[in-house]
N, C-alpha and C. Protein backbone atom coordinates (compact mmCIF):
# COMPACT_ATOMS: atom_id res chain seq x y z
N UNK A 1 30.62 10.65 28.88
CA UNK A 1 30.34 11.53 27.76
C UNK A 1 28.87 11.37 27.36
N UNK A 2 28.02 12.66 27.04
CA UNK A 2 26.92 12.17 26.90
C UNK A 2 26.46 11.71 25.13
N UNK A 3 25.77 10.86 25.29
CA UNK A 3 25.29 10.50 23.95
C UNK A 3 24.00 11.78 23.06
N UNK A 4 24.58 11.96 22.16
CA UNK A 4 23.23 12.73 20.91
C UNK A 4 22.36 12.51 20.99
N UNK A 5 20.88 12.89 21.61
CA UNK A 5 19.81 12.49 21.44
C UNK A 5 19.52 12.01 20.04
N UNK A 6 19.77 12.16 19.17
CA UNK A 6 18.92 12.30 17.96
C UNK A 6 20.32 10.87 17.04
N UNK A 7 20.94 10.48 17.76
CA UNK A 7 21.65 8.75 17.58
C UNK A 7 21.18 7.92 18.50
N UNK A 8 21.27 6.86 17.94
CA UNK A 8 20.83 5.40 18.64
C UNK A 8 21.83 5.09 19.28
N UNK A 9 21.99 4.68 20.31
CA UNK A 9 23.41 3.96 21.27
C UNK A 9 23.81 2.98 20.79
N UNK A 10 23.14 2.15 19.89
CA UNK A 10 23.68 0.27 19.66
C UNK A 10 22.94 0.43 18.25
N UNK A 11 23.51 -0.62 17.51
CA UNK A 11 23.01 -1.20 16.00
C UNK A 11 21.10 -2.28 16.39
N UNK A 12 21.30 -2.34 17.39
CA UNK A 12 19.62 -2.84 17.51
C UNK A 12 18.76 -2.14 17.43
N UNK A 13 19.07 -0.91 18.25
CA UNK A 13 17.92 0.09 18.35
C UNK A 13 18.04 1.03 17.46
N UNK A 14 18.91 0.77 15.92
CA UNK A 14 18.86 1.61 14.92
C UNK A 14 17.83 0.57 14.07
N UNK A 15 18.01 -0.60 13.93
CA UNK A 15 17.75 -1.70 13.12
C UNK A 15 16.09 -1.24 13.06
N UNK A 16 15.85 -1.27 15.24
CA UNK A 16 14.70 -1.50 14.88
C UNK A 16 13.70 -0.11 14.71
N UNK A 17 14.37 1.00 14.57
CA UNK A 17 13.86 2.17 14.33
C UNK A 17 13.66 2.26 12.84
N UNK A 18 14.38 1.81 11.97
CA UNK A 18 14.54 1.44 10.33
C UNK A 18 13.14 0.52 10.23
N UNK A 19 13.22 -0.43 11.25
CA UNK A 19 12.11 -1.31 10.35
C UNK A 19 10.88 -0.29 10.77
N UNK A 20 10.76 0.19 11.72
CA UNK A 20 9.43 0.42 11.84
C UNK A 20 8.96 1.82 11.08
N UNK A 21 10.08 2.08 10.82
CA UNK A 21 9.77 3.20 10.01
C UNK A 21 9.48 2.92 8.40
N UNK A 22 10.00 1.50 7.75
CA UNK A 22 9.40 0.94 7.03
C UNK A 22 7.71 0.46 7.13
N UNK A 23 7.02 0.66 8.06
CA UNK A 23 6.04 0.58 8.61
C UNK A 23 4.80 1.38 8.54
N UNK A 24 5.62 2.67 8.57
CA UNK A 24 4.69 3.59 8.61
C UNK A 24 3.70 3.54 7.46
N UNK A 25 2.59 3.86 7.30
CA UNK A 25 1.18 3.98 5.95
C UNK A 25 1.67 5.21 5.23
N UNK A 26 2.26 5.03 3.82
CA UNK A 26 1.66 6.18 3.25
C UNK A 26 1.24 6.33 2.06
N UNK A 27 0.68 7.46 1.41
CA UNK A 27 -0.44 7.21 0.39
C UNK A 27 0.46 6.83 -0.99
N UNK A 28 0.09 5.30 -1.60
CA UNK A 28 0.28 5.02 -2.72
C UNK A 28 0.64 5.76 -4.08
N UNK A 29 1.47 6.24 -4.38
CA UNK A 29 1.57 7.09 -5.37
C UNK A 29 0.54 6.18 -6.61
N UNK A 30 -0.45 7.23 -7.21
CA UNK A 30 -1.56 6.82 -8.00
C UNK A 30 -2.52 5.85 -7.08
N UNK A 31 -3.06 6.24 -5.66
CA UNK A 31 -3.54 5.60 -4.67
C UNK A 31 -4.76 5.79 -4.46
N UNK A 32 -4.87 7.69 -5.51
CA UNK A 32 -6.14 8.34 -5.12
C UNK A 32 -7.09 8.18 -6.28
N UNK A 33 -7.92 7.23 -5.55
CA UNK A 33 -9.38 7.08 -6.79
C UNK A 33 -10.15 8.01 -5.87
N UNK A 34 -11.39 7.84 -7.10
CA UNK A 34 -12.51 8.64 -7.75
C UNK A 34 -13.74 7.98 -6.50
N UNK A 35 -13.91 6.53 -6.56
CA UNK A 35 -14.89 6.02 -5.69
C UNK A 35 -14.17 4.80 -5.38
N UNK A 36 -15.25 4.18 -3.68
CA UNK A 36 -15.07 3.36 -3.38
C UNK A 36 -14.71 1.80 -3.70
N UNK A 37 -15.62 2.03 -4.89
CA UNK A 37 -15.20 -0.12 -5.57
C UNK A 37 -13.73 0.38 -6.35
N UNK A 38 -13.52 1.18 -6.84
CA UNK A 38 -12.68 1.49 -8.03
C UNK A 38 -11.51 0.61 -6.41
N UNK A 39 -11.34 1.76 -5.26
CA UNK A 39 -10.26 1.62 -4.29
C UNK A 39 -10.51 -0.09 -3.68
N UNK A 40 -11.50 -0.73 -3.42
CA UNK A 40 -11.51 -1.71 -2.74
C UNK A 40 -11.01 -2.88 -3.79
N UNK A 41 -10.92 -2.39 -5.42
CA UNK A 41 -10.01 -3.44 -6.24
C UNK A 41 -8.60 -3.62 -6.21
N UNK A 42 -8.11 -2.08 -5.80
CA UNK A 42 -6.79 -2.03 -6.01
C UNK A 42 -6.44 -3.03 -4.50
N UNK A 43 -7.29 -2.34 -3.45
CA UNK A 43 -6.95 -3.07 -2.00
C UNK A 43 -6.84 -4.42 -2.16
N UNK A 44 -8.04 -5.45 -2.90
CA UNK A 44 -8.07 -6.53 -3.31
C UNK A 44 -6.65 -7.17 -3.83
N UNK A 45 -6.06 -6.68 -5.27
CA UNK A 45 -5.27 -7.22 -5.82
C UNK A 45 -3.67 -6.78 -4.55
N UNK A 46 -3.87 -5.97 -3.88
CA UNK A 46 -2.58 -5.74 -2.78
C UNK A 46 -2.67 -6.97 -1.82
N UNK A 47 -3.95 -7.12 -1.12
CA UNK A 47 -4.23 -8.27 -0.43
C UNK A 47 -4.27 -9.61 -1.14
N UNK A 48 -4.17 -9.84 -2.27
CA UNK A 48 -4.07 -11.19 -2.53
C UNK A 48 -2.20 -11.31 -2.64
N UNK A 49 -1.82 -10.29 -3.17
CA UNK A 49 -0.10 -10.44 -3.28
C UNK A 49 0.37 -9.83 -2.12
N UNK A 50 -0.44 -10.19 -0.42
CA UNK A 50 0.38 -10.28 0.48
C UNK A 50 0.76 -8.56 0.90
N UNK A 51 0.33 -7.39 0.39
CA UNK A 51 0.82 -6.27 1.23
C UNK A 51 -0.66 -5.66 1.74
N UNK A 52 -0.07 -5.03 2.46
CA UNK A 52 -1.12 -4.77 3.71
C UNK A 52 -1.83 -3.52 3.02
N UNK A 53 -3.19 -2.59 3.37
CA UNK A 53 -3.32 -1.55 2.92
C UNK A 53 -4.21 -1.10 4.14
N UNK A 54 -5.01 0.25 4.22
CA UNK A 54 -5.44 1.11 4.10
C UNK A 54 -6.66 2.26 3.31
N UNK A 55 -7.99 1.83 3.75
CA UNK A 55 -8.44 3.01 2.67
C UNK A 55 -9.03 4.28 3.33
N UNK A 56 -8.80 5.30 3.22
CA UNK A 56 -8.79 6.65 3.83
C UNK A 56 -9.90 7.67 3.17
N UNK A 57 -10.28 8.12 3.48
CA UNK A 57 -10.98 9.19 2.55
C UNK A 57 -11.58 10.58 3.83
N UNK A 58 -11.23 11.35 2.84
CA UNK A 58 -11.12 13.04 3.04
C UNK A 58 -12.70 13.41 3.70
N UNK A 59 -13.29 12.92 4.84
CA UNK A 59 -14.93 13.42 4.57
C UNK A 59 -14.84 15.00 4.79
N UNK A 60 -14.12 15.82 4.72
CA UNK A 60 -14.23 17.15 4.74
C UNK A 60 -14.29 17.52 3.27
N UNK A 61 -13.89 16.81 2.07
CA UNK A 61 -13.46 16.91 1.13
C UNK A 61 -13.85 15.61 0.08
N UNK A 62 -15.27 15.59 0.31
CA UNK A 62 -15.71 14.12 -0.58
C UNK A 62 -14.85 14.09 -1.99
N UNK A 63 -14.87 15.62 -2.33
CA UNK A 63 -14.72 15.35 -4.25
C UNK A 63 -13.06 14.82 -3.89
N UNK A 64 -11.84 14.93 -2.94
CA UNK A 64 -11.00 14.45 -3.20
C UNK A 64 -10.76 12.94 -3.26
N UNK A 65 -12.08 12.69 -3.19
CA UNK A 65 -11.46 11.01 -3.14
C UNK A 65 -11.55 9.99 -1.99
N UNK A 66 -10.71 9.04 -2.25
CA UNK A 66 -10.33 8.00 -1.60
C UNK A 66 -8.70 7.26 -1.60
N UNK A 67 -8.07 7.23 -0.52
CA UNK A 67 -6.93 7.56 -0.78
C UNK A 67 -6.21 5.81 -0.57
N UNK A 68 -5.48 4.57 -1.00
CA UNK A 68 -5.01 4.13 -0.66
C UNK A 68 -4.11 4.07 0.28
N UNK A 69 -3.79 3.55 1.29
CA UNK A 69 -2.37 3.91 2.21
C UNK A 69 -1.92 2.64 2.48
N UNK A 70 -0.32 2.18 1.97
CA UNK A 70 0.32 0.76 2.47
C UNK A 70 1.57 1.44 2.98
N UNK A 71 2.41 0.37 3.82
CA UNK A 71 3.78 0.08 4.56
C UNK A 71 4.89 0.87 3.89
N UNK A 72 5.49 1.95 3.86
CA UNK A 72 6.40 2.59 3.29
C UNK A 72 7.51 1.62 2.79
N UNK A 73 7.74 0.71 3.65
CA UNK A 73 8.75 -0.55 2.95
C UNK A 73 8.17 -1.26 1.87
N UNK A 74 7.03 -1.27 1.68
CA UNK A 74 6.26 -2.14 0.79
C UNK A 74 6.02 -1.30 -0.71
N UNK A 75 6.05 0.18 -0.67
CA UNK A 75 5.47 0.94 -1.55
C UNK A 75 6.01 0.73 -3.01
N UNK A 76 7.28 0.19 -3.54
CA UNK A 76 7.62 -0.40 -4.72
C UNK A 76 7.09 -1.79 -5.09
N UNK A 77 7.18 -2.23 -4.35
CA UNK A 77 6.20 -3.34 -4.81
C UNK A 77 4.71 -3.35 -4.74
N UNK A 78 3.79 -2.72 -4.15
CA UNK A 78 2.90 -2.14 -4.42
C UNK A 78 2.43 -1.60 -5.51
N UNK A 79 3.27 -0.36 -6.37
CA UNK A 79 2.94 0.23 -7.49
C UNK A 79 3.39 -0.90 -8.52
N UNK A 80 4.42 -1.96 -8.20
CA UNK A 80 4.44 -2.66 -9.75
C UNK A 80 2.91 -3.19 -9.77
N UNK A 81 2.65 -4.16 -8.60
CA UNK A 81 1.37 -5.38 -8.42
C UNK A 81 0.20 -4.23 -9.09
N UNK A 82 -0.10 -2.90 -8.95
CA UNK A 82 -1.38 -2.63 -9.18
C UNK A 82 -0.84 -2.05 -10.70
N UNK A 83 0.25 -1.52 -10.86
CA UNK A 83 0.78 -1.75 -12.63
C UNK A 83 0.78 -3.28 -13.59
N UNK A 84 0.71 -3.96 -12.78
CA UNK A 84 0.66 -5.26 -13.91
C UNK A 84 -0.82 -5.33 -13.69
N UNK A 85 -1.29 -5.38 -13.00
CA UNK A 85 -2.80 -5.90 -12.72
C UNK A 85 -3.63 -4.66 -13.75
N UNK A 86 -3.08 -3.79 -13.84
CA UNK A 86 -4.02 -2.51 -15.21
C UNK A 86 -3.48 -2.86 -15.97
N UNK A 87 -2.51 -3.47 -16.52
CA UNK A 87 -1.46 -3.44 -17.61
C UNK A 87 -2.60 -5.23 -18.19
N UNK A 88 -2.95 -5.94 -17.69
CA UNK A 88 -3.92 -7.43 -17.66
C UNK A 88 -4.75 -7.02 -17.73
N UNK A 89 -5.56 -5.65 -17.32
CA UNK A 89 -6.66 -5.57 -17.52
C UNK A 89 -8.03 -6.34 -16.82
N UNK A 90 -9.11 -5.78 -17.44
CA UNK A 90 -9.84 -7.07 -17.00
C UNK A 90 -10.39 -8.32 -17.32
N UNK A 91 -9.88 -8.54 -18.60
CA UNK A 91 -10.02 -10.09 -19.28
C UNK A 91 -9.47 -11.10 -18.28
N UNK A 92 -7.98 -10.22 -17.52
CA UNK A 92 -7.06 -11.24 -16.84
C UNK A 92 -7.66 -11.53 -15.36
N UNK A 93 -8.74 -10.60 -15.07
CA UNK A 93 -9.17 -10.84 -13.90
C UNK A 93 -10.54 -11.39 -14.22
N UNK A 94 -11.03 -11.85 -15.19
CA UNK A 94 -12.21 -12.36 -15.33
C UNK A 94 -11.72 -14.10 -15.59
N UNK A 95 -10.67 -14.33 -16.16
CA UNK A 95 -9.44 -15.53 -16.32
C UNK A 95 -9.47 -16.13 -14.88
N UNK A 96 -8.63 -15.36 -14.16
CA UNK A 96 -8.52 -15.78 -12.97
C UNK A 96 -9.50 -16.20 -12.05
N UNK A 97 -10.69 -15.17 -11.91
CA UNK A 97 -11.58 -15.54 -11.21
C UNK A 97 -12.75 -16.96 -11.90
N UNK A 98 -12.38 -17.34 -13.14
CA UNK A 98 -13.06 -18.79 -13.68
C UNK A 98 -12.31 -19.43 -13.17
N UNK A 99 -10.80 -19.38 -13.20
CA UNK A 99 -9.98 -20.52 -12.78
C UNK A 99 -9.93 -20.62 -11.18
N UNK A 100 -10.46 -19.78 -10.63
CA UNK A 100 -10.49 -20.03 -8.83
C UNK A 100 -12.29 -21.04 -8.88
N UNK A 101 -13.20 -20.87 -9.79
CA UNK A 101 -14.40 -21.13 -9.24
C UNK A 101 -14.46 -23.18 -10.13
N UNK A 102 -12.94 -23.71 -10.58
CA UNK A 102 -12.92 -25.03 -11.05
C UNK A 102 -12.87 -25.49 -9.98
């Protein structure tokens, strides 16, 4: 009998079609800044809490920006880390960075 193209034959090769599709880059909801340092902070605070990123930008289309892009599996935890980190502000990152230079 032939098998569905569009099903996996075994629970492995579904598993590993799931993860990698957790994998894929896509743009951060609230990902798209204005300029470059603004994006290389958010990249910063993603890379210190461990998720991977991406920075993209439109050169056909300077005024759109600069676009963040992380791991589709990762993208909820992503938007909390760069929500607490605006929500701290920058007192909390001026805190932190005294307490890394003791």
């Amino acid at each position: 009998m032939a098998q569905d193209p569009d099903q996996f034959g075994d629970e492995r090769e579904q598993d590993i079609a799931l993860n990698t599709h957790a994998l894929d880059m896509v743009v951060l909801p609230g990902g798209s800044v204005a300029n470059e340092s603004e994006a290389d902070i958010i990249r910063g605070v993603l890379d210190a809490n461990g998720i991977p990123s991406l920075l993209s930008r439109q050169n056909q289309f300077p005024n759109l920006g600069f676009e963040i892009r992380v791991p589709r599996g990762k993208v909820v935890e992503a938007e909390q880390i760069v929500r607490e980190a605006l929500a701290a502000g920058p007192e909390a990152a001026a805190a932190a960075e005294a307490e890394t230079e003791k």
